[in-house]
Protein backbone atom coordinates (compact mmCIF):
# COMPACT_ATOMS: atom_id res chain seq x y z
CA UNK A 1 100.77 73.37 53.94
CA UNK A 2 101.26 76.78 52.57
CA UNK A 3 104.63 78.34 52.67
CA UNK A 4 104.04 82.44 52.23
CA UNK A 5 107.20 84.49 51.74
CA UNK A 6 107.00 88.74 51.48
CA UNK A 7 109.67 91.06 49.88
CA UNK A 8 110.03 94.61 48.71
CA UNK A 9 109.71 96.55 51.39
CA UNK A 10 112.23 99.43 52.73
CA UNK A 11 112.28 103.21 53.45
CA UNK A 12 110.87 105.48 51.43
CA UNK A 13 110.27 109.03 51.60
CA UNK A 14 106.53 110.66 52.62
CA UNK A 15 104.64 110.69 49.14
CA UNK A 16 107.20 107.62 47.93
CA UNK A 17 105.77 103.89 46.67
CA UNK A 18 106.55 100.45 46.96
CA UNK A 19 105.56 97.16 45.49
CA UNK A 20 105.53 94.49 47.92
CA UNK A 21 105.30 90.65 46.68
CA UNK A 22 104.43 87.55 48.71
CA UNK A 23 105.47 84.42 46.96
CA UNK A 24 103.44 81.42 47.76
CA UNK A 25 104.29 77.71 47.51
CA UNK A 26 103.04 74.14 48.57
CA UNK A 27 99.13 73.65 48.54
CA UNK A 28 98.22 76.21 46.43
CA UNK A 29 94.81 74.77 45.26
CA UNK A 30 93.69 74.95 48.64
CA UNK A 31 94.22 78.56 49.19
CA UNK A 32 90.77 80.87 48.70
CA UNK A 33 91.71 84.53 49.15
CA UNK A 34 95.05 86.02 49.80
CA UNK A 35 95.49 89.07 52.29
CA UNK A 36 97.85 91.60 53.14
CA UNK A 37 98.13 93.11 56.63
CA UNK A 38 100.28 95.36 58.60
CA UNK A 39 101.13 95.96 62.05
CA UNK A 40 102.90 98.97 63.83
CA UNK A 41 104.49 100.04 66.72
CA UNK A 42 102.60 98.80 69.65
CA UNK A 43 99.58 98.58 67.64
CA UNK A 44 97.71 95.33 66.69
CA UNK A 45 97.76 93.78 63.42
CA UNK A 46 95.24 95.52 61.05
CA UNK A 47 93.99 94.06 57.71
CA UNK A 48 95.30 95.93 54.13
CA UNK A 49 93.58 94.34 51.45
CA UNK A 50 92.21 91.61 50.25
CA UNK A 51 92.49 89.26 46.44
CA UNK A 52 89.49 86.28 46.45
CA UNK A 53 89.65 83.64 44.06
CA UNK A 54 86.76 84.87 42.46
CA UNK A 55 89.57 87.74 41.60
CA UNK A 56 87.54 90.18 44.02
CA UNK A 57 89.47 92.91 46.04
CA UNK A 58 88.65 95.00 48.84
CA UNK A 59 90.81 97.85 50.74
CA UNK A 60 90.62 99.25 54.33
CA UNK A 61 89.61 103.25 54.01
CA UNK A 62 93.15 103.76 55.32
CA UNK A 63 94.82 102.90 51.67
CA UNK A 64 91.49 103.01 49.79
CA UNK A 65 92.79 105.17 46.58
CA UNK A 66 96.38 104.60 47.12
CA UNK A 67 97.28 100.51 47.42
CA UNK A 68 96.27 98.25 44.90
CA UNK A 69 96.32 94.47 45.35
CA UNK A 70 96.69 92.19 42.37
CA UNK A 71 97.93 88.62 42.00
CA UNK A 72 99.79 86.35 39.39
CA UNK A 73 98.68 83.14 39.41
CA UNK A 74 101.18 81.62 37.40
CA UNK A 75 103.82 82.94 39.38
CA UNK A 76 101.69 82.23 42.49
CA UNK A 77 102.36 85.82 43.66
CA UNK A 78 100.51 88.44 45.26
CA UNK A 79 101.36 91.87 45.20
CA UNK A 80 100.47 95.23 46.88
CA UNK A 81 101.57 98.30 45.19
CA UNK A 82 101.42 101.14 47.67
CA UNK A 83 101.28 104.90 46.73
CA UNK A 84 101.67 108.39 48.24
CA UNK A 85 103.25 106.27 51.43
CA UNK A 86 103.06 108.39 54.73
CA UNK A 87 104.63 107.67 58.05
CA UNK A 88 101.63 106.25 59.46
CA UNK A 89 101.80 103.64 56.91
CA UNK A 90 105.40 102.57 58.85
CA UNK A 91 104.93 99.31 59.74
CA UNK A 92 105.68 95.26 59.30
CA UNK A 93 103.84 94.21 56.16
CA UNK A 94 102.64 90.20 56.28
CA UNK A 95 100.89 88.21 53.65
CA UNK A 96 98.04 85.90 54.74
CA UNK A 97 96.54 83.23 53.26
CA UNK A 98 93.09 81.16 53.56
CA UNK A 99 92.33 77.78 52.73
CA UNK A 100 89.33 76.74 51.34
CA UNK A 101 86.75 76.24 53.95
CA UNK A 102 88.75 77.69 56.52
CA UNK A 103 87.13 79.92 59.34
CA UNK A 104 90.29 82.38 59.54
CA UNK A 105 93.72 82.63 57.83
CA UNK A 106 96.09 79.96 58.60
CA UNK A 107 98.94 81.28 56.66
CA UNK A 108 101.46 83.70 56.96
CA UNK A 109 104.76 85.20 55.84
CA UNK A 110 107.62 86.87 58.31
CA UNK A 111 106.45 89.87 57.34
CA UNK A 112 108.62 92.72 55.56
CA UNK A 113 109.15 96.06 56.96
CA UNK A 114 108.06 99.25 55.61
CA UNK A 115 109.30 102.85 56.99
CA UNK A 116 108.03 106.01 55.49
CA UNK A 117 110.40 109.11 56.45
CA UNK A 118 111.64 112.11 55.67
């Protein structure tokens, strides 16, 4: 089991930035590639970015040039840091994680809530 827990989110102003952390614990040496994705009002969850273990990354065009995704493996912590935040970036932030072998991620925090407004 993988326990995933997020933090740093809030409200920010339009053009504002944020560094959001999801601390993981348990089976750690199982876990492959760690995700972040958000979800909005009414809207389904959509994926952010993603860290492989092969220390890979990849964005959505949505935050492409403005969120960067890193990790600390000896704090077992992945971070986003987010960047000229708009209001269509509002939304619940959750970290996902995928264990080795696994088809989909299995994983994921409560999610932390991010509001960009004037």
């Amino acid at each position: 089991q993988v326990q995933l827990v997020e933090s740093g989110g809030g409200l920010v102003q339009p053009g504002g930035s944020l560094r959001l952390s999801c601390a993981a614990s348990g089976s750690i040496a199982s876990i492959d590639d760690m995700a972040w994705y958000r979800q909005g009002g009414g809207a389904q969850r959509e994926f952010i970015a993603i860290f492989t273990r092969f220390g890979g990354t990849s964005y959505a065009d949505a935050v492409k040039g403005r969120f960067t995704i890193s990790k600390d493996s000896l704090k077992n912590t992945v971070y986003l840091q987010a960047n000229n935040l708009q209001p269509n970036d509002t939304g619940v932030y959750f970290c996902a994680a995928r264990a080795r072998g696994a088809a989909r991620y299995e994983y994921w925090g409560q999610g932390t809530q991010v509001t960009v407004s004037p």
